[in-house]
PDB file of N, CA and C in Angstrom:
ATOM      1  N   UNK A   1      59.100 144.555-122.535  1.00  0.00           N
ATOM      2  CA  UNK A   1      59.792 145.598-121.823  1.00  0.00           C
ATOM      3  C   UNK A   1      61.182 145.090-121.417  1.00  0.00           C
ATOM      4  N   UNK A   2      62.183 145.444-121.965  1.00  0.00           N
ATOM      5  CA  UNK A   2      63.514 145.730-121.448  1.00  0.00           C
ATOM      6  C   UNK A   2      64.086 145.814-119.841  1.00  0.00           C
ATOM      7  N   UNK A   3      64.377 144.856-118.941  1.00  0.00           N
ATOM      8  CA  UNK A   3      64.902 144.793-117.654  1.00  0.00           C
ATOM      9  C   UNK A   3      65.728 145.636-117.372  1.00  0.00           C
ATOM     10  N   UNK A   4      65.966 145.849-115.765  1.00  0.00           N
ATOM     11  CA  UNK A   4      66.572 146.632-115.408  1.00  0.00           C
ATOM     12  C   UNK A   4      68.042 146.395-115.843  1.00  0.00           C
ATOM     13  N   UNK A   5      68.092 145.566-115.392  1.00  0.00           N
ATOM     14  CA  UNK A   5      69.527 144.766-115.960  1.00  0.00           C
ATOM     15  C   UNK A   5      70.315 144.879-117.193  1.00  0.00           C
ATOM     16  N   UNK A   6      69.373 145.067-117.731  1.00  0.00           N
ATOM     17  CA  UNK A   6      69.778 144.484-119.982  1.00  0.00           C
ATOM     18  C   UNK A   6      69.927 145.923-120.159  1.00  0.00           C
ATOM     19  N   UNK A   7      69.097 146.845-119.626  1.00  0.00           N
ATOM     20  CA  UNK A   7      69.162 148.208-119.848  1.00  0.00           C
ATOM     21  C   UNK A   7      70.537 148.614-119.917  1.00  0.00           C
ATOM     22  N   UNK A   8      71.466 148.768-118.834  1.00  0.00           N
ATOM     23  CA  UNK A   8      72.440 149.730-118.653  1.00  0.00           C
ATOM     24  C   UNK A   8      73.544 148.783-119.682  1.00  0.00           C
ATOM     25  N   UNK A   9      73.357 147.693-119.677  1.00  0.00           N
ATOM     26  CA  UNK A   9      74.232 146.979-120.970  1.00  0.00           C
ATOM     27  C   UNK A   9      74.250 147.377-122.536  1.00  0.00           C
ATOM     28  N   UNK A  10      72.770 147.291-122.841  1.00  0.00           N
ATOM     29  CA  UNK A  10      72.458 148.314-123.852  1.00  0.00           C
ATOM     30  C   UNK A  10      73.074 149.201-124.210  1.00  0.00           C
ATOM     31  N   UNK A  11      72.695 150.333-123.091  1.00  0.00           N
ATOM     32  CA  UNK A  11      73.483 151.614-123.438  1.00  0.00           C
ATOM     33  C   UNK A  11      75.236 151.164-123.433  1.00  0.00           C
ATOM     34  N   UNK A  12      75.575 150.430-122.823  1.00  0.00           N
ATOM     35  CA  UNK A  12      76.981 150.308-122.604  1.00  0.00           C
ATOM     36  C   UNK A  12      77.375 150.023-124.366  1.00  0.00           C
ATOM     37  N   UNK A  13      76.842 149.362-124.557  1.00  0.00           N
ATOM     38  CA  UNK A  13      76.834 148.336-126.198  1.00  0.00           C
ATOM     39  C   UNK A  13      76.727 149.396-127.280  1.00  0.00           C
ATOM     40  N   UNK A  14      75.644 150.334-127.072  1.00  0.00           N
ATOM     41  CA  UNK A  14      75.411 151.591-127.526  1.00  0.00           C
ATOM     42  C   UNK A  14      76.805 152.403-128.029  1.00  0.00           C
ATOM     43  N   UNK A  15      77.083 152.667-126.769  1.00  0.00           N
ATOM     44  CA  UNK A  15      77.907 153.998-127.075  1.00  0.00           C
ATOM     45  C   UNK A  15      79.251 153.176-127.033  1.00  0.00           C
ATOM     46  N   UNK A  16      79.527 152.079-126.913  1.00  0.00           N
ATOM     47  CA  UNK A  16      81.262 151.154-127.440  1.00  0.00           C
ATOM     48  C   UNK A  16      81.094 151.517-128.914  1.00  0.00           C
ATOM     49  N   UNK A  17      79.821 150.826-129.311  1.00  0.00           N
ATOM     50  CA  UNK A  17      79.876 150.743-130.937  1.00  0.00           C
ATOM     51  C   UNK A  17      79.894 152.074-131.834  1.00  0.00           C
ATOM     52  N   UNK A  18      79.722 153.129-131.344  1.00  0.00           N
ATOM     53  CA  UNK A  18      79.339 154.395-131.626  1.00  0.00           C
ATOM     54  C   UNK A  18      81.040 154.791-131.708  1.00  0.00           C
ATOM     55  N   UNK A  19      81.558 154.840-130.482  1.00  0.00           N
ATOM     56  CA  UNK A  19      83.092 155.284-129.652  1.00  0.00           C
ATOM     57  C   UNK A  19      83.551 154.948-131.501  1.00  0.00           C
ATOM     58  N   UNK A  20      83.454 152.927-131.398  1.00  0.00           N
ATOM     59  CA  UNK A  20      84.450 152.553-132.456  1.00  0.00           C
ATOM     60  C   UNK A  20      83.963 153.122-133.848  1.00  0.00           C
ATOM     61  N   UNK A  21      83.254 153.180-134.351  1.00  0.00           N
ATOM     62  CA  UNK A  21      82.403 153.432-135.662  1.00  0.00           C
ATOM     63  C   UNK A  21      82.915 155.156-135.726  1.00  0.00           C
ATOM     64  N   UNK A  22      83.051 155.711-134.726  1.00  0.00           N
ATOM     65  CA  UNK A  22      83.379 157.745-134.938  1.00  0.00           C
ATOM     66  C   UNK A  22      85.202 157.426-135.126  1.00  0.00           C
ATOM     67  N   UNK A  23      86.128 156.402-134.630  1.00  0.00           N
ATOM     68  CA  UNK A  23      86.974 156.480-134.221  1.00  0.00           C
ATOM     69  C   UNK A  23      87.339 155.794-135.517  1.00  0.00           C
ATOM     70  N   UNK A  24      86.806 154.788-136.338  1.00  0.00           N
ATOM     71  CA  UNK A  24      87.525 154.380-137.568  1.00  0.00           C
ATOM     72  C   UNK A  24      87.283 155.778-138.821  1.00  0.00           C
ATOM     73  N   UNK A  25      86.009 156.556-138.384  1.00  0.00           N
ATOM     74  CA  UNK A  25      85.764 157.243-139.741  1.00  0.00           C
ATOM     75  C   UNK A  25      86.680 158.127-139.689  1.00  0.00           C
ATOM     76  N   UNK A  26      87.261 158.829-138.594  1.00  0.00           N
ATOM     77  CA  UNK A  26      88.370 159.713-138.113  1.00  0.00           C
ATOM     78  C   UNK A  26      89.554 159.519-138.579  1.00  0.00           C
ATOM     79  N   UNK A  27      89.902 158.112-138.325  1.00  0.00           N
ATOM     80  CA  UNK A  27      91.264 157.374-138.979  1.00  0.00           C
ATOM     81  C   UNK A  27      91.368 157.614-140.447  1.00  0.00           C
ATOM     82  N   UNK A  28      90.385 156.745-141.151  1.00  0.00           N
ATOM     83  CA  UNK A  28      90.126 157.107-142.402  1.00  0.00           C
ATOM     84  C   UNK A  28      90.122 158.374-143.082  1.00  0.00           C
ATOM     85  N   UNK A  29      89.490 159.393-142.687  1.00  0.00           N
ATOM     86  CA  UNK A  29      89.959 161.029-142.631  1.00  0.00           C
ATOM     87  C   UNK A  29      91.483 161.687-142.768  1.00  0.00           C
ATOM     88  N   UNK A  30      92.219 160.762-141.541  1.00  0.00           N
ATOM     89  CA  UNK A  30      93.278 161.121-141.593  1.00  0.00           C
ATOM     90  C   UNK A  30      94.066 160.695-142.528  1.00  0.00           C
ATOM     91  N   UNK A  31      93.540 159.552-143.140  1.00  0.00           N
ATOM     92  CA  UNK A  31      95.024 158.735-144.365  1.00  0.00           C
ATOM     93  C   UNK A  31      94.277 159.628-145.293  1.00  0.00           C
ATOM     94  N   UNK A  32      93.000 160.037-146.116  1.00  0.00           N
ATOM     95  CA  UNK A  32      92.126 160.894-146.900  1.00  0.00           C
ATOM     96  C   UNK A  32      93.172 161.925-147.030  1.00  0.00           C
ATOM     97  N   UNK A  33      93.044 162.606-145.751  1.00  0.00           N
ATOM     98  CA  UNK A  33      94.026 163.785-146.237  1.00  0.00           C
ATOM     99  C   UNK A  33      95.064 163.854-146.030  1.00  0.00           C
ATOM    100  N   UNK A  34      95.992 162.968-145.681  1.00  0.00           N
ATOM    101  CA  UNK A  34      97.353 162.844-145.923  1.00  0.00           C
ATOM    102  C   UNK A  34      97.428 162.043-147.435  1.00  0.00           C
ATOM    103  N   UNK A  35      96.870 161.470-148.113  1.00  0.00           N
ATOM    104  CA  UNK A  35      96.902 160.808-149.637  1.00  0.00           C
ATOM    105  C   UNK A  35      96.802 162.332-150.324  1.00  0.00           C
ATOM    106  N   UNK A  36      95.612 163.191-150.023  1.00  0.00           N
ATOM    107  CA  UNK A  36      95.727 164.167-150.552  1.00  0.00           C
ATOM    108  C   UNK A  36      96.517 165.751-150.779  1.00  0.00           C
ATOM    109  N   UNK A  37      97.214 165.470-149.419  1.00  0.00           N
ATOM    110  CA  UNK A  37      98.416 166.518-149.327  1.00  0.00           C
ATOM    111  C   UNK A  37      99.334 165.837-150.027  1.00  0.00           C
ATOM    112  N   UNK A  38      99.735 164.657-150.198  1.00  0.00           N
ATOM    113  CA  UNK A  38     100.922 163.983-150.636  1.00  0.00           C
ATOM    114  C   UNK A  38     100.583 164.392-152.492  1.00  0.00           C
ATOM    115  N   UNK A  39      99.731 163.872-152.564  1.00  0.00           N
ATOM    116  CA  UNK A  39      98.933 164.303-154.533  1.00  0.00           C
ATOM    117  C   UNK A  39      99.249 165.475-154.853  1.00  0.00           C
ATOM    118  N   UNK A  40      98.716 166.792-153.628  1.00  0.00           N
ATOM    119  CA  UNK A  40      98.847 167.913-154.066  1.00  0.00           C
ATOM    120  C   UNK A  40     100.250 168.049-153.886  1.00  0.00           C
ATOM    121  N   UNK A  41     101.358 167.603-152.936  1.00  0.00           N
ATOM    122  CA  UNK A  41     102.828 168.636-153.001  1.00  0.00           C
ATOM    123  C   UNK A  41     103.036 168.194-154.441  1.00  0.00           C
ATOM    124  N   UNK A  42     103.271 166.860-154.998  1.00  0.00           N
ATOM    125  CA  UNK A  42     103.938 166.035-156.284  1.00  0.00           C
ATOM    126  C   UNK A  42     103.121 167.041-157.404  1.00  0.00           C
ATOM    127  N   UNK A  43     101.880 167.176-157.590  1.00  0.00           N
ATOM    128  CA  UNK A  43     101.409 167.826-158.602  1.00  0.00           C
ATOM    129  C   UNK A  43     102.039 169.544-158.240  1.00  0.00           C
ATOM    130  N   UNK A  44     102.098 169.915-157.555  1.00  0.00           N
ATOM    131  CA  UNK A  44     102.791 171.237-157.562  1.00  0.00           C
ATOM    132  C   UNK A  44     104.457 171.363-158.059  1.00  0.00           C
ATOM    133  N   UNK A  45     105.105 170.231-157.579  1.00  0.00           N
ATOM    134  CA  UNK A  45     106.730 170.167-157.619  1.00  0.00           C
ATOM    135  C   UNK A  45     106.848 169.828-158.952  1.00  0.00           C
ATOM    136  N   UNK A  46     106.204 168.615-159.749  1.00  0.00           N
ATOM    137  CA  UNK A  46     105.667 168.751-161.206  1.00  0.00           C
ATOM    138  C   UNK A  46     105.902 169.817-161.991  1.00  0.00           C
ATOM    139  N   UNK A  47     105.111 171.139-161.731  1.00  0.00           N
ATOM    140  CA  UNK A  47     104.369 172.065-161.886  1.00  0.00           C
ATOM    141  C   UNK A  47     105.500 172.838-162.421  1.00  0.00           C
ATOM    142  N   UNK A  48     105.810 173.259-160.830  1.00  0.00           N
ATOM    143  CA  UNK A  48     107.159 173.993-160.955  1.00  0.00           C
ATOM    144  C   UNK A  48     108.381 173.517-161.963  1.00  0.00           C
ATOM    145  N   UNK A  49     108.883 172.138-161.443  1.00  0.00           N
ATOM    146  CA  UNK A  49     110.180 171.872-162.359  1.00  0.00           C
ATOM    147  C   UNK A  49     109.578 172.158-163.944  1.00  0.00           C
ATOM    148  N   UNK A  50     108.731 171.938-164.202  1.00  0.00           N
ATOM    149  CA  UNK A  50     107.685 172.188-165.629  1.00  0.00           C
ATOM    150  C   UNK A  50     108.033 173.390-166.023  1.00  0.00           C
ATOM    151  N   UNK A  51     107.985 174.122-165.243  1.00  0.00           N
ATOM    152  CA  UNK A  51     107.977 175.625-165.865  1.00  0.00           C
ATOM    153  C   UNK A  51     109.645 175.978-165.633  1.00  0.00           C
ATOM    154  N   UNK A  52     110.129 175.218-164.390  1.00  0.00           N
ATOM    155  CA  UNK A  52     111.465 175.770-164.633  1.00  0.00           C
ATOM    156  C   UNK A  52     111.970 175.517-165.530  1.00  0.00           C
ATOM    157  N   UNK A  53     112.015 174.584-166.174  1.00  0.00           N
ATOM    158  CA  UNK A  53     112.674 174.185-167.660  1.00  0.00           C
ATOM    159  C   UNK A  53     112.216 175.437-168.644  1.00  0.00           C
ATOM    160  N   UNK A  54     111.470 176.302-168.890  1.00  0.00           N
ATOM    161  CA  UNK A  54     110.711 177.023-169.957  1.00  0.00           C
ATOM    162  C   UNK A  54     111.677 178.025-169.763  1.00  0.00           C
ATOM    163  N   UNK A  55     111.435 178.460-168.522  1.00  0.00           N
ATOM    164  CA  UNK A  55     111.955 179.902-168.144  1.00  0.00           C
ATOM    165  C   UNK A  55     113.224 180.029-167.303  1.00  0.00           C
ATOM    166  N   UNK A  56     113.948 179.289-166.909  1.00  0.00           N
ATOM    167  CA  UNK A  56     115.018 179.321-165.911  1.00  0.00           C
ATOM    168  C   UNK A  56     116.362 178.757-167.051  1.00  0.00           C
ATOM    169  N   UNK A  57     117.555 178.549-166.958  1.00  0.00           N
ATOM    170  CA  UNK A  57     118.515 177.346-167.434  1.00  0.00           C
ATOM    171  C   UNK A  57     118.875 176.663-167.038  1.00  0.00           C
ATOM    172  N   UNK A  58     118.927 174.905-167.078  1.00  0.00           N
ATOM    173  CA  UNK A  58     119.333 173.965-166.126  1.00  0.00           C
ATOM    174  C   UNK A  58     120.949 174.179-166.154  1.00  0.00           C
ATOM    175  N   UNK A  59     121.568 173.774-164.664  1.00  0.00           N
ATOM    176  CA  UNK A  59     122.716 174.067-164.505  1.00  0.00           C
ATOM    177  C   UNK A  59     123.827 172.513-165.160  1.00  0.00           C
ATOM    178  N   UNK A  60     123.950 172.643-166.084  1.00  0.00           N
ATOM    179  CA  UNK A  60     124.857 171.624-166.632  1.00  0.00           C
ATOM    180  C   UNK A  60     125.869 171.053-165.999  1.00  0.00           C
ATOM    181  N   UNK A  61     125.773 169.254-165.418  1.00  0.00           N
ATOM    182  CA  UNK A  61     126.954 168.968-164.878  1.00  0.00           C
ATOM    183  C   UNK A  61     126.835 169.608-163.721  1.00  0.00           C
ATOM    184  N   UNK A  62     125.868 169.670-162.980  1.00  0.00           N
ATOM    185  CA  UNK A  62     126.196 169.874-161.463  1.00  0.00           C
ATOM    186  C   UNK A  62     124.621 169.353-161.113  1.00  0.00           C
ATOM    187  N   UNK A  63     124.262 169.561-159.586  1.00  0.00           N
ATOM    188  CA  UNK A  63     123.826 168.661-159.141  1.00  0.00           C
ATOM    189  C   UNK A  63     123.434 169.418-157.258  1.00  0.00           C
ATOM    190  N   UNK A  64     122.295 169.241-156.592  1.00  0.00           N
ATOM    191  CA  UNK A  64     122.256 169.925-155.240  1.00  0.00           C
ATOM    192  C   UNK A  64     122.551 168.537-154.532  1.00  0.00           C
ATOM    193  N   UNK A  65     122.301 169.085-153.042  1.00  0.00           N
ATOM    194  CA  UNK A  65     123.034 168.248-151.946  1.00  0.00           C
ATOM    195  C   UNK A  65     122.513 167.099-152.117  1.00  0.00           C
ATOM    196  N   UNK A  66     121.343 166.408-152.477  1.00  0.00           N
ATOM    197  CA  UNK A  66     120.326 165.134-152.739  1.00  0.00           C
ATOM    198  C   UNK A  66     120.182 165.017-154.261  1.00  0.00           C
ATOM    199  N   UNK A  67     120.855 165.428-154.613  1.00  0.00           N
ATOM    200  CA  UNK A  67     121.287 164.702-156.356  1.00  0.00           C
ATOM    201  C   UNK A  67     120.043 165.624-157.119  1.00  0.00           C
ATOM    202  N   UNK A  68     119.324 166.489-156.727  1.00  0.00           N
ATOM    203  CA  UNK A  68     118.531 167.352-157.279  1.00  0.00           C
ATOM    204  C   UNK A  68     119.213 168.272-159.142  1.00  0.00           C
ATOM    205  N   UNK A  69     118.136 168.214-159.759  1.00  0.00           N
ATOM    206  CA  UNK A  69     118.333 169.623-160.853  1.00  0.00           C
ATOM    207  C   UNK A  69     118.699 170.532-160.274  1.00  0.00           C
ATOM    208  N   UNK A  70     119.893 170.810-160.854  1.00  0.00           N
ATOM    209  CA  UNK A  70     120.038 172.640-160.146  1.00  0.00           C
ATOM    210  C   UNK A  70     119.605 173.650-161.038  1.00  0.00           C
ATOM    211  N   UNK A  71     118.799 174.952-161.095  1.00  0.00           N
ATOM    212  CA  UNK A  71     118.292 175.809-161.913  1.00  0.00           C
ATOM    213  C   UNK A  71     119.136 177.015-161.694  1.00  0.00           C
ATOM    214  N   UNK A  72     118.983 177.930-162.666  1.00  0.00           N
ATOM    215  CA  UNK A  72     119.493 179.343-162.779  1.00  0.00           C
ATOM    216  C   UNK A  72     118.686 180.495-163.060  1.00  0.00           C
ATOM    217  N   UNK A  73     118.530 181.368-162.309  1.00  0.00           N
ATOM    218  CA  UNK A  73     117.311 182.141-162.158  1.00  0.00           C
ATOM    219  C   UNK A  73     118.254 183.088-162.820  1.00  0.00           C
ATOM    220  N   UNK A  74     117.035 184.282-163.276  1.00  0.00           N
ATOM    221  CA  UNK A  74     117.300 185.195-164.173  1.00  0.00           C
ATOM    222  C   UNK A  74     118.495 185.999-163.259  1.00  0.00           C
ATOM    223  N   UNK A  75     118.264 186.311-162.226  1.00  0.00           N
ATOM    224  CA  UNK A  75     119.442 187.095-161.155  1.00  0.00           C
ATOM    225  C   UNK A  75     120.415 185.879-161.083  1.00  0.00           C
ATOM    226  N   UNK A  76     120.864 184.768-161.579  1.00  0.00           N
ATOM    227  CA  UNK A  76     122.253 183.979-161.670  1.00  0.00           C
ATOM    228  C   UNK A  76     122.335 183.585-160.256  1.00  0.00           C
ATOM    229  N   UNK A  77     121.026 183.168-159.644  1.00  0.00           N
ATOM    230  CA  UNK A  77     120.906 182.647-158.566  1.00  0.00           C
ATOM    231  C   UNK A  77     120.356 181.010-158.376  1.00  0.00           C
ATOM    232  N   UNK A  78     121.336 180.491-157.821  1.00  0.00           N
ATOM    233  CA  UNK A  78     120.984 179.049-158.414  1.00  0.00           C
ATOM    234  C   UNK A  78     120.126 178.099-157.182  1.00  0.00           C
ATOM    235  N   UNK A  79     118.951 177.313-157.746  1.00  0.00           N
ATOM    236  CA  UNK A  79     118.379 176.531-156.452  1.00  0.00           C
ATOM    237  C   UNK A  79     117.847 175.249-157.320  1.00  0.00           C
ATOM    238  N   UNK A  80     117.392 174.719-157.099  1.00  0.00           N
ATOM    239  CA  UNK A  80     116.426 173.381-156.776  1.00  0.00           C
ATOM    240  C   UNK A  80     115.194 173.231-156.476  1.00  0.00           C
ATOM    241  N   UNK A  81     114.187 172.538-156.910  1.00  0.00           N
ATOM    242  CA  UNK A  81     112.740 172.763-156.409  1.00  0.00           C
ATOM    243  C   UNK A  81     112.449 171.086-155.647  1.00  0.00           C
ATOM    244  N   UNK A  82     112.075 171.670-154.206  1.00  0.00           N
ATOM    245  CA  UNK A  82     112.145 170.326-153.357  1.00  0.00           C
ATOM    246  C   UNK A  82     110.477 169.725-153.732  1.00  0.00           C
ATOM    247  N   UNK A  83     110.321 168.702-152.978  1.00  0.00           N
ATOM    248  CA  UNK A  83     109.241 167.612-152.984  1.00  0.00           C
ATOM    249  C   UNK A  83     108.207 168.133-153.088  1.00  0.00           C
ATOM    250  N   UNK A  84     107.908 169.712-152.027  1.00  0.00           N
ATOM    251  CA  UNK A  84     106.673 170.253-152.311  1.00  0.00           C
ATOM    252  C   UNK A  84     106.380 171.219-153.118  1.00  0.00           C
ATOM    253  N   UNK A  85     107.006 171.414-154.507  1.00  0.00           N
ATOM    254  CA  UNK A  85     107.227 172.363-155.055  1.00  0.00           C
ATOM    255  C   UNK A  85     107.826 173.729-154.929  1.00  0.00           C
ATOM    256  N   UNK A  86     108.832 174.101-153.824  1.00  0.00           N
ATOM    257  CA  UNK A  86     109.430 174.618-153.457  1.00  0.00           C
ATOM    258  C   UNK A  86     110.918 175.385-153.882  1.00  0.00           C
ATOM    259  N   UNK A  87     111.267 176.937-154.177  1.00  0.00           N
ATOM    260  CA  UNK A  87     112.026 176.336-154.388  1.00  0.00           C
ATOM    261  C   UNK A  87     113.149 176.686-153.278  1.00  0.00           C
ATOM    262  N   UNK A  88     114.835 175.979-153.417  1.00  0.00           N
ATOM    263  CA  UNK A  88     115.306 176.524-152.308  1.00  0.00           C
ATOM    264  C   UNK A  88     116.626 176.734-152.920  1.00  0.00           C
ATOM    265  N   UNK A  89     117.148 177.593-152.673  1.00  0.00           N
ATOM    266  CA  UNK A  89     118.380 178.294-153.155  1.00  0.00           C
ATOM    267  C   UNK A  89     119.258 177.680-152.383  1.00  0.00           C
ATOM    268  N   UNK A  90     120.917 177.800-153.129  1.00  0.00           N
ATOM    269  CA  UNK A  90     121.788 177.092-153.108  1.00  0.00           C
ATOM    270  C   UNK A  90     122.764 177.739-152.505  1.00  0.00           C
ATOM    271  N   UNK A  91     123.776 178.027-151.723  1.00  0.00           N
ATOM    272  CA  UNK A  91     124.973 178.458-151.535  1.00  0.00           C
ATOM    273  C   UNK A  91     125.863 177.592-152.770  1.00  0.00           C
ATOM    274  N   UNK A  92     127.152 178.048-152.986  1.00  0.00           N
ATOM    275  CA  UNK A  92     128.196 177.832-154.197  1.00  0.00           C
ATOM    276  C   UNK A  92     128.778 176.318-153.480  1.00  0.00           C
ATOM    277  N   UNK A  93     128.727 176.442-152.079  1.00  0.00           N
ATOM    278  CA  UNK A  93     129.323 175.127-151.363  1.00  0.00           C
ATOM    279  C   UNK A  93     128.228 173.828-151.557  1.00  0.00           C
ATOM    280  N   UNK A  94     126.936 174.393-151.713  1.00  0.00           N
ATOM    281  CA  UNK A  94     125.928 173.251-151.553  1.00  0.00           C
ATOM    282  C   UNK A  94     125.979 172.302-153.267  1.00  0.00           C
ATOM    283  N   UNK A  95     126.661 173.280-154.155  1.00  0.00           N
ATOM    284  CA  UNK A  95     126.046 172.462-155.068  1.00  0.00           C
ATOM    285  C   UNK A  95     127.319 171.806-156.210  1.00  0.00           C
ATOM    286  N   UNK A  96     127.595 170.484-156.615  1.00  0.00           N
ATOM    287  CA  UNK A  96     128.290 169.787-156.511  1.00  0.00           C
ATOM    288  C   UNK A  96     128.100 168.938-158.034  1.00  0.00           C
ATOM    289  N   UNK A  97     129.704 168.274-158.400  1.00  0.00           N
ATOM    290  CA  UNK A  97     129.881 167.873-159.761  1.00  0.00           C
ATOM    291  C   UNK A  97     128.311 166.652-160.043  1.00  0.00           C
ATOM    292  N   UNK A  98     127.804 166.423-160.980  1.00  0.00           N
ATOM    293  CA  UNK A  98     126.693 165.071-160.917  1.00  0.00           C
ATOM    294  C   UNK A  98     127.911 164.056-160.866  1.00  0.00           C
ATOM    295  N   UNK A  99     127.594 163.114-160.751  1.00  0.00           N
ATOM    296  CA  UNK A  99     128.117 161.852-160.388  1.00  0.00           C
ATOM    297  C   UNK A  99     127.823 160.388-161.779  1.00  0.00           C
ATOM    298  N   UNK A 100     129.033 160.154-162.182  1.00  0.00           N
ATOM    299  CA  UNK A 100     128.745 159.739-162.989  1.00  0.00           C
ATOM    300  C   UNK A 100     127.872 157.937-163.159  1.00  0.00           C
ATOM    301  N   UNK A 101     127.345 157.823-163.799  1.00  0.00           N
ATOM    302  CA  UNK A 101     126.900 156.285-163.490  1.00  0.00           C
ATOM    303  C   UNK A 101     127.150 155.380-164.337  1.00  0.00           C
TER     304      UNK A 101
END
C-alpha cells in the first residue's frame, strides 16, 4: 500500500508528465501544419505560374517590385503570382525594366 506521503507526489509526477507529453504533441502539430501550409501555398503558386504561361503572355523585359514574372491577362491587365499562388495586379508605376546580370 502506497503512503500518505508518496501519494500526493505520485499524482504530482502524474500529471507533470502528462502537462509535458500533451505539450510536446501540440508543438509537433504546430510545425505539422505549418510544413503543410508552406507545401500547399508552393504547390499552388507552381500551379498557377504553370498555367499562366499556357494562357496569359509573359511581359518581356520587365519585371514586378521583387523581381517577379510579370503576366498579361486577356483584359491587358498586368500582375504577378505571389508565394501563395496568388495573383496580384500591378499599377504601370509598380512594374519595372529586369535588371541585367
Amino acid at each position: 500500500m502506497i503512503s500518505r506521503t508518496l501519494r500526493p507526489g505520485i499524482i504530482a509526477a502524474t500529471i507533470t508528465v502528462t502537462a509535458l507529453f500533451l505539450g510536446h504533441t501540440g508543438m509537433a502539430q504546430k510545425k505539422i501544419d505549418s510544413t503543410a501550409r508552406k507545401i500547399g501555398n508552393k504547390t499552388a503558386s507552381v500551379a498557377v505560374k504553370g498555367a499562366m504561361k499556357i494562357t496569359d503572355k509573359t511581359y518581356k523585359g520587365k519585371e514586378g517590385p521583387g523581381g517577379q514574372t510579370v503576366y498579361i491577362d486577356k483584359n491587358d491587365k498586368k500582375y504577378y503570382v505571389d508565394d501563395k499562388g496568388k495573383k496580384v495586379y500591378l499599377k504601370a508605376s509598380e512594374i519595372r525594366d529586369k535588371k541585367k546580370d
